[in-house]
PDB file of N, CA and C in Angstrom:
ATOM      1  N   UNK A   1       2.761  -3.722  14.967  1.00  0.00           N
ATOM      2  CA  UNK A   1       3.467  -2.774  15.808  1.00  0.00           C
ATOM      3  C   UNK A   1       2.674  -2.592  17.094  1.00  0.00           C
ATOM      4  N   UNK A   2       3.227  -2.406  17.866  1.00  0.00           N
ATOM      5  CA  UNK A   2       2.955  -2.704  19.569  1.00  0.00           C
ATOM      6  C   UNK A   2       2.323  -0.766  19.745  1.00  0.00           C
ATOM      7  N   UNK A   3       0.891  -0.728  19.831  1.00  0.00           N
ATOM      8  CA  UNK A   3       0.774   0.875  20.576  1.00  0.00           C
ATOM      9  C   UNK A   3       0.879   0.903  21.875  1.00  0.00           C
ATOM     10  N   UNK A   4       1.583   2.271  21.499  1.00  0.00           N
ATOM     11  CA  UNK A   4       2.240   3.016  22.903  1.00  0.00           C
ATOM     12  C   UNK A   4       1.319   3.380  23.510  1.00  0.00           C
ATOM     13  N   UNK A   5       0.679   3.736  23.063  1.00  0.00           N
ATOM     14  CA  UNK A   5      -0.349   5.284  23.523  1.00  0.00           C
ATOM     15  C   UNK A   5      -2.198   4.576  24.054  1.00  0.00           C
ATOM     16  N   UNK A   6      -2.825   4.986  24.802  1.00  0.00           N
ATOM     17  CA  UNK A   6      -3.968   4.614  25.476  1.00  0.00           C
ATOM     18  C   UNK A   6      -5.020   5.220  24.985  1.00  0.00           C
ATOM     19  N   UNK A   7      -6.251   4.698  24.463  1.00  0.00           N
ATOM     20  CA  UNK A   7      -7.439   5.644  24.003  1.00  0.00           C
ATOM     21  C   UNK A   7      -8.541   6.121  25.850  1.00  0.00           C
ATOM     22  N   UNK A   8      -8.687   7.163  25.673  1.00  0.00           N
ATOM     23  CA  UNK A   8      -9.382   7.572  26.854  1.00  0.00           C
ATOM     24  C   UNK A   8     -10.871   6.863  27.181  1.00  0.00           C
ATOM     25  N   UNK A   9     -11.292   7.057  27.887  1.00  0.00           N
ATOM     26  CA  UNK A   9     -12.358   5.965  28.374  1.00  0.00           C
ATOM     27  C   UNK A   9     -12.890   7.334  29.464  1.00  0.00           C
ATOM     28  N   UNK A  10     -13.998   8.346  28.977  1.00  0.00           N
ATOM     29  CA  UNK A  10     -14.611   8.868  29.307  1.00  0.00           C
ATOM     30  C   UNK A  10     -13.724  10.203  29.579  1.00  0.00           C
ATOM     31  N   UNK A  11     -12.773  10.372  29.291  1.00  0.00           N
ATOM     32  CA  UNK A  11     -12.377  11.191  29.186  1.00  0.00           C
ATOM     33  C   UNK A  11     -10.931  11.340  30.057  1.00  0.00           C
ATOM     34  N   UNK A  12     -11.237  10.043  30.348  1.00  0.00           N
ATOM     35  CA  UNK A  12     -10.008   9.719  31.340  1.00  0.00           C
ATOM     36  C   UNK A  12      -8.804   8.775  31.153  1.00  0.00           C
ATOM     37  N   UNK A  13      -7.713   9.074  30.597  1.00  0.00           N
ATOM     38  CA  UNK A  13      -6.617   8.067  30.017  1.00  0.00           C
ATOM     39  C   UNK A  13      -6.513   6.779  31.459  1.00  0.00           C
ATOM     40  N   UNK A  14      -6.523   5.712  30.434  1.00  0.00           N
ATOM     41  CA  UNK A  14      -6.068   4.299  31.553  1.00  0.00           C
ATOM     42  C   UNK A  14      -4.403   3.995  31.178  1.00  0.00           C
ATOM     43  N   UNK A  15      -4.043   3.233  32.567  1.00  0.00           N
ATOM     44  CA  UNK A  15      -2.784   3.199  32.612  1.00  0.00           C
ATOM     45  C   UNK A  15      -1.550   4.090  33.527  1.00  0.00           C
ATOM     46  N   UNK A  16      -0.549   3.646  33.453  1.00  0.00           N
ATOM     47  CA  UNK A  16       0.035   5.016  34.100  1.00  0.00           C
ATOM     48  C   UNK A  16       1.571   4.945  33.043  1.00  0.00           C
ATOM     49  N   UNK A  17       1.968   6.241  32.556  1.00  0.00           N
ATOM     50  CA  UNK A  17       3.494   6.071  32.071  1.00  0.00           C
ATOM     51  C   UNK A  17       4.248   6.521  33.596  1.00  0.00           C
ATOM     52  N   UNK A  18       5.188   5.333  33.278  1.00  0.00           N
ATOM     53  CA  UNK A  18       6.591   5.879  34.205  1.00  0.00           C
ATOM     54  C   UNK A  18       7.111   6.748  32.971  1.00  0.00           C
ATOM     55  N   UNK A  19       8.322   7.583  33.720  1.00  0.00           N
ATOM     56  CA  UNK A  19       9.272   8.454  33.200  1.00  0.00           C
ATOM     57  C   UNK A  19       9.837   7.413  32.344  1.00  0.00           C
ATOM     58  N   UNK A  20      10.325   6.251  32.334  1.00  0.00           N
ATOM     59  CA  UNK A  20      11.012   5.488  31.507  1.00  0.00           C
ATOM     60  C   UNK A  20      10.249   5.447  29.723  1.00  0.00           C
ATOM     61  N   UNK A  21       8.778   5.173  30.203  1.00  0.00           N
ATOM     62  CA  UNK A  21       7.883   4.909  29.178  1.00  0.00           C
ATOM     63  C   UNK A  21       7.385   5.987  28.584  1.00  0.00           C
ATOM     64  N   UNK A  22       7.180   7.362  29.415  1.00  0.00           N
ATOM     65  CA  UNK A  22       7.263   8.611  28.434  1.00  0.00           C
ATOM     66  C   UNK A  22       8.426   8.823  27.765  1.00  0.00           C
ATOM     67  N   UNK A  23      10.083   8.432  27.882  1.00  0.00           N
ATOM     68  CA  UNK A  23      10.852   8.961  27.040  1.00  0.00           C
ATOM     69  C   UNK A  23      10.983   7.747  25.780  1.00  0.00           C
ATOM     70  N   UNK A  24      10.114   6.647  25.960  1.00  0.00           N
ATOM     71  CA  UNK A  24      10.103   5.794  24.850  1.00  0.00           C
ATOM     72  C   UNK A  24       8.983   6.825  23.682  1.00  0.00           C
ATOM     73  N   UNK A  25       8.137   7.049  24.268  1.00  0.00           N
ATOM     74  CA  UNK A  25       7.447   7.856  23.821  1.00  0.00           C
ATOM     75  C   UNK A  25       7.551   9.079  22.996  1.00  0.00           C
ATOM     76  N   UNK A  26       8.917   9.218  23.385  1.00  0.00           N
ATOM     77  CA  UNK A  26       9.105  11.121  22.887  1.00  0.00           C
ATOM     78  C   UNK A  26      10.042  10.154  21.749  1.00  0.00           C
ATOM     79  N   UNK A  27      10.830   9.244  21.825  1.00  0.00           N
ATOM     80  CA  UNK A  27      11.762   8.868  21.104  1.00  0.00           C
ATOM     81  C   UNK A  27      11.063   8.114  20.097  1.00  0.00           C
ATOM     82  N   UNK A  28       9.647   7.315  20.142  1.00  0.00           N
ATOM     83  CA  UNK A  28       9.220   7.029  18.900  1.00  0.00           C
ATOM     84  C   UNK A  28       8.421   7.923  17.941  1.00  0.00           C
ATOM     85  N   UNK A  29       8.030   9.049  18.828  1.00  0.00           N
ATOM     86  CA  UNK A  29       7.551  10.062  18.365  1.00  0.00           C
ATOM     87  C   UNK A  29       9.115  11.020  17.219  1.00  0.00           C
ATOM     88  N   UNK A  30       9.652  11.067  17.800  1.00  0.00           N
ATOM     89  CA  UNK A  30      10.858  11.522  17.255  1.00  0.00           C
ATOM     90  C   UNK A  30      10.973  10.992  15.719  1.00  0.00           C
ATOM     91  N   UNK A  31      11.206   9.364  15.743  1.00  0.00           N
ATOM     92  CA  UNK A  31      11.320   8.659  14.811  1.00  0.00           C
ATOM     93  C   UNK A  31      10.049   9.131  13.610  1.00  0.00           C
ATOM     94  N   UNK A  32       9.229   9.158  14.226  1.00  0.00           N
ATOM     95  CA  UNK A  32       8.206   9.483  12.968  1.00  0.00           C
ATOM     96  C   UNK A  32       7.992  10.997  12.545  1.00  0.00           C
ATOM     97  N   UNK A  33       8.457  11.995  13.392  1.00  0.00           N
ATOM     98  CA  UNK A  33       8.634  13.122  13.054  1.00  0.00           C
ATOM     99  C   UNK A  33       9.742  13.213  11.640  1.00  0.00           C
ATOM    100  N   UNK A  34      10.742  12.139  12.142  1.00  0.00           N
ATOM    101  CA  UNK A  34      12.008  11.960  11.264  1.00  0.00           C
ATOM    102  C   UNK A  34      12.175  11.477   9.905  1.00  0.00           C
ATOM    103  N   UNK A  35      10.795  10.605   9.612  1.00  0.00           N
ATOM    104  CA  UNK A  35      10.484  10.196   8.791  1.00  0.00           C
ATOM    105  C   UNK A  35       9.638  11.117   7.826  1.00  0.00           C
ATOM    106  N   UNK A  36       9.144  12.457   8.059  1.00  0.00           N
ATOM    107  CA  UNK A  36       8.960  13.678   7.431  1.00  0.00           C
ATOM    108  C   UNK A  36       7.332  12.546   6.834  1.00  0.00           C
ATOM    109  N   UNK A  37       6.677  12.248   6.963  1.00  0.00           N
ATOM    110  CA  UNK A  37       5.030  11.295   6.533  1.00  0.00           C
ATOM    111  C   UNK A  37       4.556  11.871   7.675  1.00  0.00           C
ATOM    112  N   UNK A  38       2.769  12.613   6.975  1.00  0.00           N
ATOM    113  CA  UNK A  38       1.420  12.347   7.836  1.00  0.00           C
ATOM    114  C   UNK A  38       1.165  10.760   8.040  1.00  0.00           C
ATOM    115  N   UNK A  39      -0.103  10.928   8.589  1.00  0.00           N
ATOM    116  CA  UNK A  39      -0.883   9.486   8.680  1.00  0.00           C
ATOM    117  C   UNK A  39      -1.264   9.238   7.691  1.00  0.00           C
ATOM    118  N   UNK A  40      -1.957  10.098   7.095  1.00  0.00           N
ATOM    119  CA  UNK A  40      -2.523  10.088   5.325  1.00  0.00           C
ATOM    120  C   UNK A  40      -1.235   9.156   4.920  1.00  0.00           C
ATOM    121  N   UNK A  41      -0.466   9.882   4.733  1.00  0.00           N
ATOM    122  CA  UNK A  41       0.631   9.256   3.898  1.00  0.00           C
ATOM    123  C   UNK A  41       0.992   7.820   4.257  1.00  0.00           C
ATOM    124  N   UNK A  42       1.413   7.785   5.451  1.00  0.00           N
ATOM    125  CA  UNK A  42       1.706   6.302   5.440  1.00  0.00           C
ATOM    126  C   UNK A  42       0.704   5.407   5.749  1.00  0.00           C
ATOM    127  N   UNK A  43      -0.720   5.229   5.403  1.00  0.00           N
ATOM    128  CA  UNK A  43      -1.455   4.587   4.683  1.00  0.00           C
ATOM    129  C   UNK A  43      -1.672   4.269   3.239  1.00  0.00           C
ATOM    130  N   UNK A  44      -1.739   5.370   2.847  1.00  0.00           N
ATOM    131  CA  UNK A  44      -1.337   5.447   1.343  1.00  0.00           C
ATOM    132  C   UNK A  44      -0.306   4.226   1.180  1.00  0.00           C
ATOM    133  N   UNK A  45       0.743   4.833   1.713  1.00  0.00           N
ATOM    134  CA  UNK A  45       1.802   3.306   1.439  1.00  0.00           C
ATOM    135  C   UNK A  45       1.754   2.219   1.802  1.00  0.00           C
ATOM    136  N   UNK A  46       0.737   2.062   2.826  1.00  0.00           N
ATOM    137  CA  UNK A  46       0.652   0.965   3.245  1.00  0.00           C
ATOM    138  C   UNK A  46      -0.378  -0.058   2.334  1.00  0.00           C
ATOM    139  N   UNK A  47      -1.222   0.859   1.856  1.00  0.00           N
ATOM    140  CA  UNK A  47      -2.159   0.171   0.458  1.00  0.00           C
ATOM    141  C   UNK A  47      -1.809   0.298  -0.947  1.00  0.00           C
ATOM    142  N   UNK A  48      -0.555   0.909  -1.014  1.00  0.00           N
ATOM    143  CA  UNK A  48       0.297   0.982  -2.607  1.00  0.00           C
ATOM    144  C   UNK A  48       0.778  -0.255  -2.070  1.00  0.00           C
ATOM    145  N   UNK A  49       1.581  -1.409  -0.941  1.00  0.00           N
ATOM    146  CA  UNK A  49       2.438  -1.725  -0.788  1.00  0.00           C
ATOM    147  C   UNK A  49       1.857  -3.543  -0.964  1.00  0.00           C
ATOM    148  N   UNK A  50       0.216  -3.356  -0.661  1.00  0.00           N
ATOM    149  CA  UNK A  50      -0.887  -4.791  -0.660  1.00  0.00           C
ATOM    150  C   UNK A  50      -0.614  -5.056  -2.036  1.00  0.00           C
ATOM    151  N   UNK A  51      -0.217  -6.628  -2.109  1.00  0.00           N
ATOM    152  CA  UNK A  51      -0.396  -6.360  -4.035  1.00  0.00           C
ATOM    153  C   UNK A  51      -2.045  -6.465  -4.501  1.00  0.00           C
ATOM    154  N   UNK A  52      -2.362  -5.844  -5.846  1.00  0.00           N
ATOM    155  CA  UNK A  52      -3.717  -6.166  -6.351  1.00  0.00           C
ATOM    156  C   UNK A  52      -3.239  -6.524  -7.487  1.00  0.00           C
ATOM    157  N   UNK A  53      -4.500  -7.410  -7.747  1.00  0.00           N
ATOM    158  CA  UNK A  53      -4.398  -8.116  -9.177  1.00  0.00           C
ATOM    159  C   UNK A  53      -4.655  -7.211 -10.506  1.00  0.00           C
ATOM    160  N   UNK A  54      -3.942  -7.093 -11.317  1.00  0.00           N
ATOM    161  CA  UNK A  54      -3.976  -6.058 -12.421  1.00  0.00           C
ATOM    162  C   UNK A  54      -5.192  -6.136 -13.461  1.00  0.00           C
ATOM    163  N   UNK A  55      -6.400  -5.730 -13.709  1.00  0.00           N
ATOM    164  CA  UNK A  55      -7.257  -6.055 -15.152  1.00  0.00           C
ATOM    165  C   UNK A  55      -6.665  -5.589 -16.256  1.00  0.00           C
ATOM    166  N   UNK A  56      -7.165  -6.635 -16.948  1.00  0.00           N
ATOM    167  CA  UNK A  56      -6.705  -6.755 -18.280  1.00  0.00           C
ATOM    168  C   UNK A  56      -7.406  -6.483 -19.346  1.00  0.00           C
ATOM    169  N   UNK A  57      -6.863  -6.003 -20.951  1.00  0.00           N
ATOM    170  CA  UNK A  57      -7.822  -5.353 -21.999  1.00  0.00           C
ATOM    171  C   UNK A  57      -7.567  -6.283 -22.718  1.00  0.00           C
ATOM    172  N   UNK A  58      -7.993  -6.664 -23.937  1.00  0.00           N
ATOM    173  CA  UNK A  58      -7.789  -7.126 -25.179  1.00  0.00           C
ATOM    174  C   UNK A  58      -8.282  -6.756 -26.465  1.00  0.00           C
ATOM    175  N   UNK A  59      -7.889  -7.108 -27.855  1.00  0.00           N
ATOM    176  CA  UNK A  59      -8.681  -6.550 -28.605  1.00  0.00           C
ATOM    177  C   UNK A  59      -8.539  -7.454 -29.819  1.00  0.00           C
ATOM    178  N   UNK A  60      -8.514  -8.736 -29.459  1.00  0.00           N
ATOM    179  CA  UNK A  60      -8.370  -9.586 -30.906  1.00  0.00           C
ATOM    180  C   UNK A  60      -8.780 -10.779 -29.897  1.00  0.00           C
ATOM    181  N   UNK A  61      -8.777 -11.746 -31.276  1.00  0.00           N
ATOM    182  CA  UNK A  61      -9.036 -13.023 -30.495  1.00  0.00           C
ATOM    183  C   UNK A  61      -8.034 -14.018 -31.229  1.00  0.00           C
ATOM    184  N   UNK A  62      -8.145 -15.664 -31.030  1.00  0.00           N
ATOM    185  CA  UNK A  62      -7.550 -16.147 -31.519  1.00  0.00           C
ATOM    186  C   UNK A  62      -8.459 -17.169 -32.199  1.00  0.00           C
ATOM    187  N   UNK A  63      -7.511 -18.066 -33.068  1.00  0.00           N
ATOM    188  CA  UNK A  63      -8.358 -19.082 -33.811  1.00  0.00           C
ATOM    189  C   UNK A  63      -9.862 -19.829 -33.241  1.00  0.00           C
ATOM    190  N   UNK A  64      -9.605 -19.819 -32.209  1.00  0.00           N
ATOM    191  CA  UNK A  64     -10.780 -20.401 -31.431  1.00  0.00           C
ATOM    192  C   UNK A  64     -11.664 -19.711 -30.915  1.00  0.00           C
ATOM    193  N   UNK A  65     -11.774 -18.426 -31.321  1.00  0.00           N
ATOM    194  CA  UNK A  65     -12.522 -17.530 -30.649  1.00  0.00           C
ATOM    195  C   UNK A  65     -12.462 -16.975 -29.355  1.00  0.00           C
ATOM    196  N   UNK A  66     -10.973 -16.973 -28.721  1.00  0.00           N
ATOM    197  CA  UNK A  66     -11.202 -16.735 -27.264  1.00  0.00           C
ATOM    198  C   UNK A  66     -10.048 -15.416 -27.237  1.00  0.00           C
ATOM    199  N   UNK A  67     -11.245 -14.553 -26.247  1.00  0.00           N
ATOM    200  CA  UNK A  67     -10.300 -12.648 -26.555  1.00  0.00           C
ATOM    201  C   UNK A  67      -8.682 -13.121 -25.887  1.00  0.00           C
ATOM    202  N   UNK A  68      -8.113 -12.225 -26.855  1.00  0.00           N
ATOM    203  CA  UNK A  68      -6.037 -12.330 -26.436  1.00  0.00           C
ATOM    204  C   UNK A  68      -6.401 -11.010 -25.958  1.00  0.00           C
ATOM    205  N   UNK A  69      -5.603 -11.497 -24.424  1.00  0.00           N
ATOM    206  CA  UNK A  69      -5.945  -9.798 -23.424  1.00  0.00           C
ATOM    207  C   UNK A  69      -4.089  -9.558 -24.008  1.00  0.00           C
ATOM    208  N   UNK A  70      -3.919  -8.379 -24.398  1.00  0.00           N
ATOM    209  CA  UNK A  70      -2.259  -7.775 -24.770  1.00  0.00           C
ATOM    210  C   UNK A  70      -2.301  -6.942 -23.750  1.00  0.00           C
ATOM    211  N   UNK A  71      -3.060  -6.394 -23.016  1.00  0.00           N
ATOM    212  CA  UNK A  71      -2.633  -4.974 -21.895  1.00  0.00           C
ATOM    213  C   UNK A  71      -3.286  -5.287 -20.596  1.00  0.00           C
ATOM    214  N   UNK A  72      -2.269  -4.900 -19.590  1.00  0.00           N
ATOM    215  CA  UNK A  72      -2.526  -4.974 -18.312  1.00  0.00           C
ATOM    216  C   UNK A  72      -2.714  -3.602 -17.591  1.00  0.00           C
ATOM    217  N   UNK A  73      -4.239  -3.623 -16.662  1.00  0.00           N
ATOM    218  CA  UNK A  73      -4.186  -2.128 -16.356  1.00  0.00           C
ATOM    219  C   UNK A  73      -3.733  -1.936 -15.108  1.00  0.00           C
ATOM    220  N   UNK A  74      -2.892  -0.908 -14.371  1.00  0.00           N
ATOM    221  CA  UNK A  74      -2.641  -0.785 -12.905  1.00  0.00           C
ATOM    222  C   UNK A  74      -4.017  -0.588 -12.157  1.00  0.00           C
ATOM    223  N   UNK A  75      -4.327  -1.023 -11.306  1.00  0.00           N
ATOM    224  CA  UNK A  75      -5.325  -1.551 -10.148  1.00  0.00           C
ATOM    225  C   UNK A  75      -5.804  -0.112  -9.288  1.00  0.00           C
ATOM    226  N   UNK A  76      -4.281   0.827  -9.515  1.00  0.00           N
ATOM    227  CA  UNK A  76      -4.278   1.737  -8.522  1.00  0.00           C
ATOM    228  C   UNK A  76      -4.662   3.276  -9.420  1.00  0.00           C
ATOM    229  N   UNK A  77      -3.785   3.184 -10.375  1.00  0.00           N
ATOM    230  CA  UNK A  77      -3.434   4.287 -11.344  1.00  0.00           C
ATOM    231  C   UNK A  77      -4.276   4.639 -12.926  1.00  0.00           C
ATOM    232  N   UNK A  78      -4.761   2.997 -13.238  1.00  0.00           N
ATOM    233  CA  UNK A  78      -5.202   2.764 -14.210  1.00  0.00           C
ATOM    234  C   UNK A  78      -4.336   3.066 -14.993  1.00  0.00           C
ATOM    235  N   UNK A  79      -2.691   2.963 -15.174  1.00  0.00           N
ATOM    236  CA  UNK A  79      -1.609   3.063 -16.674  1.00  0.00           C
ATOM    237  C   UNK A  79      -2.006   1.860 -16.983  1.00  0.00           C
ATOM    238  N   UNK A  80      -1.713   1.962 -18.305  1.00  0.00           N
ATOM    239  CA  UNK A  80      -1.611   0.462 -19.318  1.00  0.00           C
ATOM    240  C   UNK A  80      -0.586   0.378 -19.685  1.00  0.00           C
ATOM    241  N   UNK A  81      -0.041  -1.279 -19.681  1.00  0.00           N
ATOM    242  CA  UNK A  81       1.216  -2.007 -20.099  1.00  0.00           C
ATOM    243  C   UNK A  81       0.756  -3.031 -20.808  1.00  0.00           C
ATOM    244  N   UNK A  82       1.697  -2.913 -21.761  1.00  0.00           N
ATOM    245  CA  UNK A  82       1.665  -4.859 -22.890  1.00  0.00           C
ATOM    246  C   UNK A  82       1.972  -5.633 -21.802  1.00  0.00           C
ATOM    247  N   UNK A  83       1.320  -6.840 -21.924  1.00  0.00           N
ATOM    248  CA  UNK A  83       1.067  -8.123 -21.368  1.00  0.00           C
ATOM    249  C   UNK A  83       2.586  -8.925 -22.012  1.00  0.00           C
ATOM    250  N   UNK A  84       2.872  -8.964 -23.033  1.00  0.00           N
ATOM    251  CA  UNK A  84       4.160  -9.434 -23.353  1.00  0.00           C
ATOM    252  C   UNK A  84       5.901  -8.876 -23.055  1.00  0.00           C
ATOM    253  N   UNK A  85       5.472  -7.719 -23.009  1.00  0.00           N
ATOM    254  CA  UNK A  85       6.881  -6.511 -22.494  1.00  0.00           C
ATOM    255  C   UNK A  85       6.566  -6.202 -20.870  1.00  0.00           C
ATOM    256  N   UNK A  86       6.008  -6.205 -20.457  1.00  0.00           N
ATOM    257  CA  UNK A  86       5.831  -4.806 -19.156  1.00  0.00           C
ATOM    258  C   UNK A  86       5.569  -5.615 -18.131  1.00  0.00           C
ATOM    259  N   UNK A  87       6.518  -6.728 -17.153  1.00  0.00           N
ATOM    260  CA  UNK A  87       6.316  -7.405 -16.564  1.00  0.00           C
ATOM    261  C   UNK A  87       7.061  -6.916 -15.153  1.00  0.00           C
ATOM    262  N   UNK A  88       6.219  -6.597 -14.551  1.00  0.00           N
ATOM    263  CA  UNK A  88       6.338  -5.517 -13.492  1.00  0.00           C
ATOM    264  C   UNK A  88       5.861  -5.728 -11.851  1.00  0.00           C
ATOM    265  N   UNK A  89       6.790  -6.014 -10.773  1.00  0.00           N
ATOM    266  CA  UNK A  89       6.383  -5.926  -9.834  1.00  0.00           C
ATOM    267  C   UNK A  89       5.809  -5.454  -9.017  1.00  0.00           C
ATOM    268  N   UNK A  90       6.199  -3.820  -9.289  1.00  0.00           N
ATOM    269  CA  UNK A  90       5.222  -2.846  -8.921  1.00  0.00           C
ATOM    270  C   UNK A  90       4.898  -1.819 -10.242  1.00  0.00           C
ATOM    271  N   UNK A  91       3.822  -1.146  -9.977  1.00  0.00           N
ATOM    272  CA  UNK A  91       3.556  -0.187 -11.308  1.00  0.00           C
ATOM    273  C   UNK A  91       5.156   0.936 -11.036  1.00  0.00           C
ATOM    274  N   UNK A  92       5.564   1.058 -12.440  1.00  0.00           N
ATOM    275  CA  UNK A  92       6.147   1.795 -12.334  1.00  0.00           C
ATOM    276  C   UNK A  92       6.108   3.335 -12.265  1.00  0.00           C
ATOM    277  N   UNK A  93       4.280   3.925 -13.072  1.00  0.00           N
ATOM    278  CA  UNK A  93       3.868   4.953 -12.948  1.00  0.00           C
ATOM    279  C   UNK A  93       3.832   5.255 -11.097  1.00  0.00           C
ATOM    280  N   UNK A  94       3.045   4.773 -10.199  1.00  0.00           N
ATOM    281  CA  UNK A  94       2.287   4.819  -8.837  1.00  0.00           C
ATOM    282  C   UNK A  94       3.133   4.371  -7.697  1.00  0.00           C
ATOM    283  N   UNK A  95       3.676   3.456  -8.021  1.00  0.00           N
ATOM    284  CA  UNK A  95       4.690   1.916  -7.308  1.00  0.00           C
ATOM    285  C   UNK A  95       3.435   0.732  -6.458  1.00  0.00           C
ATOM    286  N   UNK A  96       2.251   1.042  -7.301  1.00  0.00           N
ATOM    287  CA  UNK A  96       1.260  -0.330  -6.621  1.00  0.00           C
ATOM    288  C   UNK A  96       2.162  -1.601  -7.144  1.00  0.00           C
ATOM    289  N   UNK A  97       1.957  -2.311  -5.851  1.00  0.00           N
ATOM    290  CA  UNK A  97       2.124  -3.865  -5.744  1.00  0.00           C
ATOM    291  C   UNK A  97       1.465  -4.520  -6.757  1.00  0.00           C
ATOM    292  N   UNK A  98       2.264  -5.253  -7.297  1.00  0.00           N
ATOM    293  CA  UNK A  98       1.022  -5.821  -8.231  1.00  0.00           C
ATOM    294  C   UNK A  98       0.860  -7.794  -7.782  1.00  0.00           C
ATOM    295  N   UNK A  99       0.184  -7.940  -8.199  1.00  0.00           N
ATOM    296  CA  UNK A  99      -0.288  -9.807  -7.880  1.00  0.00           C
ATOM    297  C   UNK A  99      -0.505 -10.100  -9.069  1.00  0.00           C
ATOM    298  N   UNK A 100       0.099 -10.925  -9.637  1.00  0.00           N
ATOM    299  CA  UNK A 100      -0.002 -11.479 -10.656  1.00  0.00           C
ATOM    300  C   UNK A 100      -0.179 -12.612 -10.577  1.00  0.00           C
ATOM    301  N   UNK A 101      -1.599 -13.292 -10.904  1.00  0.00           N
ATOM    302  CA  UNK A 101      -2.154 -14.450 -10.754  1.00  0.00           C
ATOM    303  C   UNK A 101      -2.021 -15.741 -11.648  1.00  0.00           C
ATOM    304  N   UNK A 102      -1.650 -16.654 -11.473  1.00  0.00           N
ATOM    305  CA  UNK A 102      -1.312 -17.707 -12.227  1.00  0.00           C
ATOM    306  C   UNK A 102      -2.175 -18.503 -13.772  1.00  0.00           C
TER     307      UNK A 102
END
């Protein structure tokens, strides 16, 4: 996303708005007023929205000795889901992205 807005440089904003470019201004400002989100917040979503890769538990093994992981933990929330049922794009507790690795 393209910023509007100028960080000051000693205390002194660079740039100049025309009248055209302040009412872009009031009108994207508008938009995010409209959208009822702090900044907090839409970061938050913006890192629920990255997928992460889920860790996994297990608690048995198999003939060969190698652990069978059955539960997958959310990345974000830490809920647990069966590895055989709970195949999930995003957590359904949180809504983290999930990556599910091959």
């Amino acid at each position: 996303m393209e910023r509007l807005t100028h960080y000051r440089m000693n205390g002194i904003k660079e740039g100049y708005w025309s009248p055209n470019k302040k009412q872009e201004l009031v009108d994207r400002l508008a938009q995010y007023e409209d959208a009822g989100l702090n900044p907090e917040e839409i970061q938050e979503l913006k890192q629920r929205d990255k997928a992460k890769v889920p860790d996994y538990e297990g608690d048995g093994y198999d003939d060969d000795g190698n652990i069978i992981y059955d539960i997958w933990i959310c990345p974000n929330c830490g809920e647990k889901y069966e590895v055989d049922y709970d195949d999930y794009k995003f957590c359904p507790k949180c809504g983290q992205r999930i990556k599910w690795e091959d």
